[in-house]
Structure formats: structure tokens, C-alpha cells
C-alpha atoms as a PDB file:
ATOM      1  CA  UNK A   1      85.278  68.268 124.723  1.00  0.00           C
ATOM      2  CA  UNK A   2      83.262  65.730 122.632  1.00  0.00           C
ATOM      3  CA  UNK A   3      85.206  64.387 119.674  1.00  0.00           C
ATOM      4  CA  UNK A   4      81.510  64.357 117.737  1.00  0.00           C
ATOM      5  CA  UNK A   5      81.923  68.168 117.737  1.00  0.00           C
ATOM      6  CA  UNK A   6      85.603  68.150 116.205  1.00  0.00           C
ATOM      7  CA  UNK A   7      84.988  69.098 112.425  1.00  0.00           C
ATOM      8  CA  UNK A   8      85.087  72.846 111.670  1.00  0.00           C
ATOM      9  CA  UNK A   9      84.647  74.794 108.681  1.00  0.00           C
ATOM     10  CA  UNK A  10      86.997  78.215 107.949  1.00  0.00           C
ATOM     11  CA  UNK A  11      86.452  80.857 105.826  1.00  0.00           C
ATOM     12  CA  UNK A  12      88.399  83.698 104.349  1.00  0.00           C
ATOM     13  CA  UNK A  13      87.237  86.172 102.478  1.00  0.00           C
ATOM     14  CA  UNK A  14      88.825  88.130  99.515  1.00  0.00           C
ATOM     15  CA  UNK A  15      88.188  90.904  97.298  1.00  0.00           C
ATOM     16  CA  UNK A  16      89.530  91.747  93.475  1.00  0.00           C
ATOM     17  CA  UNK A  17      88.778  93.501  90.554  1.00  0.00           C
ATOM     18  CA  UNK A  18      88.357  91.830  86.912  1.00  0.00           C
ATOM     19  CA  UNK A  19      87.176  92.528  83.713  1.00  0.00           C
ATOM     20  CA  UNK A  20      86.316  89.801  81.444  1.00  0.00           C
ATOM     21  CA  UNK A  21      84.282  89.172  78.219  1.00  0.00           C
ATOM     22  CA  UNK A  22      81.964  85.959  76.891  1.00  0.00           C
ATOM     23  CA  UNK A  23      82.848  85.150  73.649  1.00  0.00           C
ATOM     24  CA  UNK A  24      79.485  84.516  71.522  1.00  0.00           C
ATOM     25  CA  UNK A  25      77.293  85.252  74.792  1.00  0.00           C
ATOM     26  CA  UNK A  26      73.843  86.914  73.593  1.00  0.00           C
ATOM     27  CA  UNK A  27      73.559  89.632  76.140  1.00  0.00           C
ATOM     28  CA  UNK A  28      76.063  92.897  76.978  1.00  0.00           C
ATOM     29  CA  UNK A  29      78.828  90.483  78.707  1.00  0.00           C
ATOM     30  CA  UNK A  30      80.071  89.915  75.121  1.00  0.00           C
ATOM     31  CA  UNK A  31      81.680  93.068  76.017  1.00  0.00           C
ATOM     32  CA  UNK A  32      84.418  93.707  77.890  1.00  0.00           C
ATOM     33  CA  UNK A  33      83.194  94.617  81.104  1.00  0.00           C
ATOM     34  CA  UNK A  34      84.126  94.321  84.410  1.00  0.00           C
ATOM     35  CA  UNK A  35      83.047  93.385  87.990  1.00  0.00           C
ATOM     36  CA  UNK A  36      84.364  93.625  92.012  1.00  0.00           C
ATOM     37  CA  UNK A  37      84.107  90.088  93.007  1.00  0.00           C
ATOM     38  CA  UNK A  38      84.098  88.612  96.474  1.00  0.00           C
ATOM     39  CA  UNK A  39      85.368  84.954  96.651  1.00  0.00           C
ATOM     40  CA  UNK A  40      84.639  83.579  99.751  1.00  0.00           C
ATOM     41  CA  UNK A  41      87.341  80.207 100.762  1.00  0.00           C
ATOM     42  CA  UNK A  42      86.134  77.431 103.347  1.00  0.00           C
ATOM     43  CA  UNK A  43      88.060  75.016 104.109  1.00  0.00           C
ATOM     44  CA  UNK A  44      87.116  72.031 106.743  1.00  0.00           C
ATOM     45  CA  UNK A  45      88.879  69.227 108.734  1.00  0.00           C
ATOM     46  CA  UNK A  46      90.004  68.551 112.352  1.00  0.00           C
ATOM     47  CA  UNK A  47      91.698  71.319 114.644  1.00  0.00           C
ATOM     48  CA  UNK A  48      95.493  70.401 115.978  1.00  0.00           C
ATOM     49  CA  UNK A  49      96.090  68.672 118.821  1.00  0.00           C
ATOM     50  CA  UNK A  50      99.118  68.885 119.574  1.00  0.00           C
ATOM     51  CA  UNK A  51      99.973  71.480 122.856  1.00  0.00           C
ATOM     52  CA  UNK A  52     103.425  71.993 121.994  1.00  0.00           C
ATOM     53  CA  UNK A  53     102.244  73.600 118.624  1.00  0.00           C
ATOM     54  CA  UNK A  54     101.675  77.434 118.561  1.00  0.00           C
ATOM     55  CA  UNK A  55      98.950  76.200 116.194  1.00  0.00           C
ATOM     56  CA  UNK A  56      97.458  74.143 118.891  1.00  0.00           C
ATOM     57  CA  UNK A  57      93.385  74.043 118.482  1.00  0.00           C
ATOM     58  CA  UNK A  58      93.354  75.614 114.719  1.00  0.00           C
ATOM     59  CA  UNK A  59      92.107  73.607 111.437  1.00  0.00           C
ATOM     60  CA  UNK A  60      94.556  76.377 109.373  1.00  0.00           C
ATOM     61  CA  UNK A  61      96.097  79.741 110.441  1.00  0.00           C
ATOM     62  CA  UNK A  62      93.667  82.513 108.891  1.00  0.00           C
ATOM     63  CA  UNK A  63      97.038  84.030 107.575  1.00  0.00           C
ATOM     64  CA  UNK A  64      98.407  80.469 106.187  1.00  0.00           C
ATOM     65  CA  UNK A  65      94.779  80.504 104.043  1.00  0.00           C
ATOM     66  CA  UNK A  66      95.604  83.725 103.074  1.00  0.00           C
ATOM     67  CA  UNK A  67      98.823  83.748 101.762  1.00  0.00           C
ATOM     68  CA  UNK A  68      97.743  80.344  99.630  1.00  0.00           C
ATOM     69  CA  UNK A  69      94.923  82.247  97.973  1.00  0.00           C
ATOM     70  CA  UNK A  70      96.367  85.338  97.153  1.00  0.00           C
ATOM     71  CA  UNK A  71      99.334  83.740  95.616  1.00  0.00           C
ATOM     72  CA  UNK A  72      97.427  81.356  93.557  1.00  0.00           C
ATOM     73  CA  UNK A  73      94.516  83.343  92.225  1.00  0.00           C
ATOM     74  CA  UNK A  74      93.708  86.847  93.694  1.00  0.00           C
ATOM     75  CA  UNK A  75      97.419  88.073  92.551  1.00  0.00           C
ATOM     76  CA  UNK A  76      97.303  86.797  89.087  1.00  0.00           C
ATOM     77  CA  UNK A  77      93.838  87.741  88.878  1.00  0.00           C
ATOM     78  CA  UNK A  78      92.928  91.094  90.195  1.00  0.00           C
ATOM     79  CA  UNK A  79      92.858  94.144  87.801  1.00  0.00           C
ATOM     80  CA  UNK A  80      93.218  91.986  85.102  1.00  0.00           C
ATOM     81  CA  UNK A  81      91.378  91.160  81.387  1.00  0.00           C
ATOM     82  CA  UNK A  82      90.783  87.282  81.655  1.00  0.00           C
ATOM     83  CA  UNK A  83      89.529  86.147  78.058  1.00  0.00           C
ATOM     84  CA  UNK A  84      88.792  82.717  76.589  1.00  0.00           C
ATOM     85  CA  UNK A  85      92.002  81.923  73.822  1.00  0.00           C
ATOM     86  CA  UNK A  86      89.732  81.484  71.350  1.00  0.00           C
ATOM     87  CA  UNK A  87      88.271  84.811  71.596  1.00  0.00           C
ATOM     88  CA  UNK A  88      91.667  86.598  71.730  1.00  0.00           C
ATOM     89  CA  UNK A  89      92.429  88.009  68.517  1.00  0.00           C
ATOM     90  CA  UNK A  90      88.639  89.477  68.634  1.00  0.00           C
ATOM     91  CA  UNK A  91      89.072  91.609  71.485  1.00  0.00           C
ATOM     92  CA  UNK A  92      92.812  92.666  71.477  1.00  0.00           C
ATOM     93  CA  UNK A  93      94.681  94.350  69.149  1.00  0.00           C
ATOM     94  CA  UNK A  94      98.229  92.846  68.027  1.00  0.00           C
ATOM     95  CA  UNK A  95     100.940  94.600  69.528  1.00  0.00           C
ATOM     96  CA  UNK A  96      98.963  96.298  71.917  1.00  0.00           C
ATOM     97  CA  UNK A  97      99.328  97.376  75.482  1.00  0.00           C
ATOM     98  CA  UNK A  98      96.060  98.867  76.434  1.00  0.00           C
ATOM     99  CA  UNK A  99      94.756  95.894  78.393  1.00  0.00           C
ATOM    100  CA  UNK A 100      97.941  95.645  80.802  1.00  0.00           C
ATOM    101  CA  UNK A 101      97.373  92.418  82.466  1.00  0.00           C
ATOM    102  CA  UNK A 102      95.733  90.062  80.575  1.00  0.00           C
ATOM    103  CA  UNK A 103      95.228  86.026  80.974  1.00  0.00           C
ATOM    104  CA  UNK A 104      94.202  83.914  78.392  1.00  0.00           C
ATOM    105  CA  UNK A 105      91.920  80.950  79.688  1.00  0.00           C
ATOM    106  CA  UNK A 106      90.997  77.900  77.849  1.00  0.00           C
ATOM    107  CA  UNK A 107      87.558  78.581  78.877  1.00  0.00           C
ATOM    108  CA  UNK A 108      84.703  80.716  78.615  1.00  0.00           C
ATOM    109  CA  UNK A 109      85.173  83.396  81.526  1.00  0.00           C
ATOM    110  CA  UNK A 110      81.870  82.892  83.436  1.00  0.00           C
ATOM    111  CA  UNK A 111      81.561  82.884  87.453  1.00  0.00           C
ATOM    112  CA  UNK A 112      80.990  79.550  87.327  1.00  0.00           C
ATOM    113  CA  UNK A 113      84.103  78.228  85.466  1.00  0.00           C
ATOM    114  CA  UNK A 114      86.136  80.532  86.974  1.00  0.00           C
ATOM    115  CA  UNK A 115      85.337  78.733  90.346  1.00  0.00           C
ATOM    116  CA  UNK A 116      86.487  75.222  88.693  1.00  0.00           C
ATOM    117  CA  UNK A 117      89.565  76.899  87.746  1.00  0.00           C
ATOM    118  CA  UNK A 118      90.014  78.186  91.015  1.00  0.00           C
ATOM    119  CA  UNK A 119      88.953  74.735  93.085  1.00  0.00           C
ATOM    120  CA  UNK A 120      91.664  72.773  91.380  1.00  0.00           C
ATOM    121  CA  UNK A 121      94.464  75.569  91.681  1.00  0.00           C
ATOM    122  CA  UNK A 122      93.515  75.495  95.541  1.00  0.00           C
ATOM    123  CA  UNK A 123      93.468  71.845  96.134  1.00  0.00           C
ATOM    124  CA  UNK A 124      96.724  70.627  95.546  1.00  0.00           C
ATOM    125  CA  UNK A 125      97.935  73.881  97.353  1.00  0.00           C
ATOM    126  CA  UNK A 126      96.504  73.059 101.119  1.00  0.00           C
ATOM    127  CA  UNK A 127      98.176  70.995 103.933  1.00  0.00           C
ATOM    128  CA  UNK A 128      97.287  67.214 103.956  1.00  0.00           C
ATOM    129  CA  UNK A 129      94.802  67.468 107.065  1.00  0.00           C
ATOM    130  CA  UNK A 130      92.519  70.453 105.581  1.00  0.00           C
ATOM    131  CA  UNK A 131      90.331  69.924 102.522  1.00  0.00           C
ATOM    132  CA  UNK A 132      88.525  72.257 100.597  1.00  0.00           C
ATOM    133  CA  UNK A 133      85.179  72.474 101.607  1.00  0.00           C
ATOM    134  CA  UNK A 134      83.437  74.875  98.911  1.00  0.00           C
ATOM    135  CA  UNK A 135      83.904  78.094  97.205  1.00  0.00           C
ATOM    136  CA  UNK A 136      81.479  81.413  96.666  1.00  0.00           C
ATOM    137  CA  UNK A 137      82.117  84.258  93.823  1.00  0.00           C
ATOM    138  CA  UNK A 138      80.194  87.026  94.373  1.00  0.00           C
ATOM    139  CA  UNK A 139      80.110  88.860  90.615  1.00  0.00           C
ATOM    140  CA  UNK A 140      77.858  91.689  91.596  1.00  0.00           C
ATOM    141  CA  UNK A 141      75.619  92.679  94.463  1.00  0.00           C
ATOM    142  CA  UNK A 142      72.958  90.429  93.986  1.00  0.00           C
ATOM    143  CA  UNK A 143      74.636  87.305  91.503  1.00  0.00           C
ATOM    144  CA  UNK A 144      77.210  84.752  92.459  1.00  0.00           C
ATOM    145  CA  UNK A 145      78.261  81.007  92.007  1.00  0.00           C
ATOM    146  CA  UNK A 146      79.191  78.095  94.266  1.00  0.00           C
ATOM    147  CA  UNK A 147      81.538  75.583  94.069  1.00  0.00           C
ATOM    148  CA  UNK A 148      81.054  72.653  96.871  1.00  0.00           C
ATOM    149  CA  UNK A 149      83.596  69.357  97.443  1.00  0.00           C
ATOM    150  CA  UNK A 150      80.566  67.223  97.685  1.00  0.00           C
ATOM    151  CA  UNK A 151      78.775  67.757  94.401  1.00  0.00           C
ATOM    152  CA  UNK A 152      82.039  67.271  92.620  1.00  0.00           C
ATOM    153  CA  UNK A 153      83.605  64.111  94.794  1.00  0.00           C
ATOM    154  CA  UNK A 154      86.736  65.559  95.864  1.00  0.00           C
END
């Protein structure tokens, strides 16, 4: 094999539900509303070498990627109410339950944050010889947001 061909790109798929609410927005996301969303993961670097690994010839185990991103966003995330802090005591009651699972973000809820927060909860998270290559949130059918290494010089 030629070693110009060695870089690959991976990506995982995953899907969650969310609800969410801009604080201040002009249009009907000021409301609590809420959305399927498709996050797609790609990751990129050099496949093992190593013939005594079972791993031999990967980048990263599909179920090694998955286990990182379910644990560090799609479980804390899906079916929940994510809502900037400062628009908290606007949108839930005190002492009340009805939202369940709700996170508090220091920022406003949009696709596109979201995928910042995500990016730097994924970084630090991956093995030493596989970077994060870029990130996709589908919010509905025809809308979604991109996050890529390159624009943002990790």
C-alpha cells in the first residue's frame, strides 16, 4: 500500500431528541420547542499498524467512537430542555418538575453553539493518534450546522 493514501476519515452517526428555547430570538424558537437531531462525528488520522493488535488497520473502533459520544453528549442530552441560564427563571417555574431533564447552558441554545459545546467536550475525550475532524447537527429535515477542525485551528 502507498503511505500517500494512509489518512482516513470515520464517521458515526447519532440520533436524540431535544427541546430547547432562544431567549430574546424574534421568531417562534423563543418558545420552547423541540427537534430530532442527527449529529454526525468524523474523526481522522492514521490506521494501526501494528499486526499483533486486534485493532490492526483501524483509525478508531466504530464502537470505541461510540461509547465516547454517547457518554459525553447524546446521554446528557437527549430528551432533555437545554436553556441558556440567563433565560431560566423565564421559562421554568420554581419548584417545578414538569421539564424532567433540564440543562442550563451558559449560552444561547442554537445548532451552532451547541456544536462548539460539543467539539470541545469531544476533544479532550479521543485517543492521542485520532483528531477530530468536524462535526454536523442536523436540527430538522432540511437545516443543520457544521463544525470543522480547520476553520477553528485545532
Amino acid at each position: 500500500m502507498s503511505p500517500i493514501l494512509s489518512t482516513i476519515r470515520l464517521t458515526k452517526e447519532f440520533k436524540f431528541e431535544m427541546a430547547h428555547a432562544l431567549k430574546g430570538y424574534d421568531g417562534p424558537c423563543r418558545n420552547i420547542h423541540g427537534h430530532s437531531y442527527e449529529l454526525y462525528v468524523t474523526v481522522i488520522g492514521t490506521p494501526l499498524k501494528d499486526a499483533s493488535s486486534p485493532k490492526n488497520g483501524m483509525l478508531m473502533d466504530f464502537g470505541d467512537l461510540k461509547k465516547i459520544v454517547r457518554k459525553s453528549i447524546v446521554e446528557e442530552f437527549d430528551h432533555a430542555l437545554v436553556l441558556n441560564k440567563a433565560s431560566a427563571d423565564e421559562f421554568l417555574p420554581l419548584n417545578s418538575e414538569v421539564f424532567g431533564k433540564t440543562i442550563l447552558v451558559d449560552y444561547q441554545p442554537t445548532s451552532e453553539n451547541l456544536l462548539i459545546d460539543y467539539a470541545a467536550r469531544l476533544i479532550p475525550l479521543l485517543p492521542a493518534n485520532v483528531k477530530l475532524h468536524n462535526l454536523k447537527l442536523r436540527e430538522t429535515v432540511t437545516s443543520y450546522a457544521e463544525w470543522f477542525a480547520e476553520d477553528n485551528m485545532v
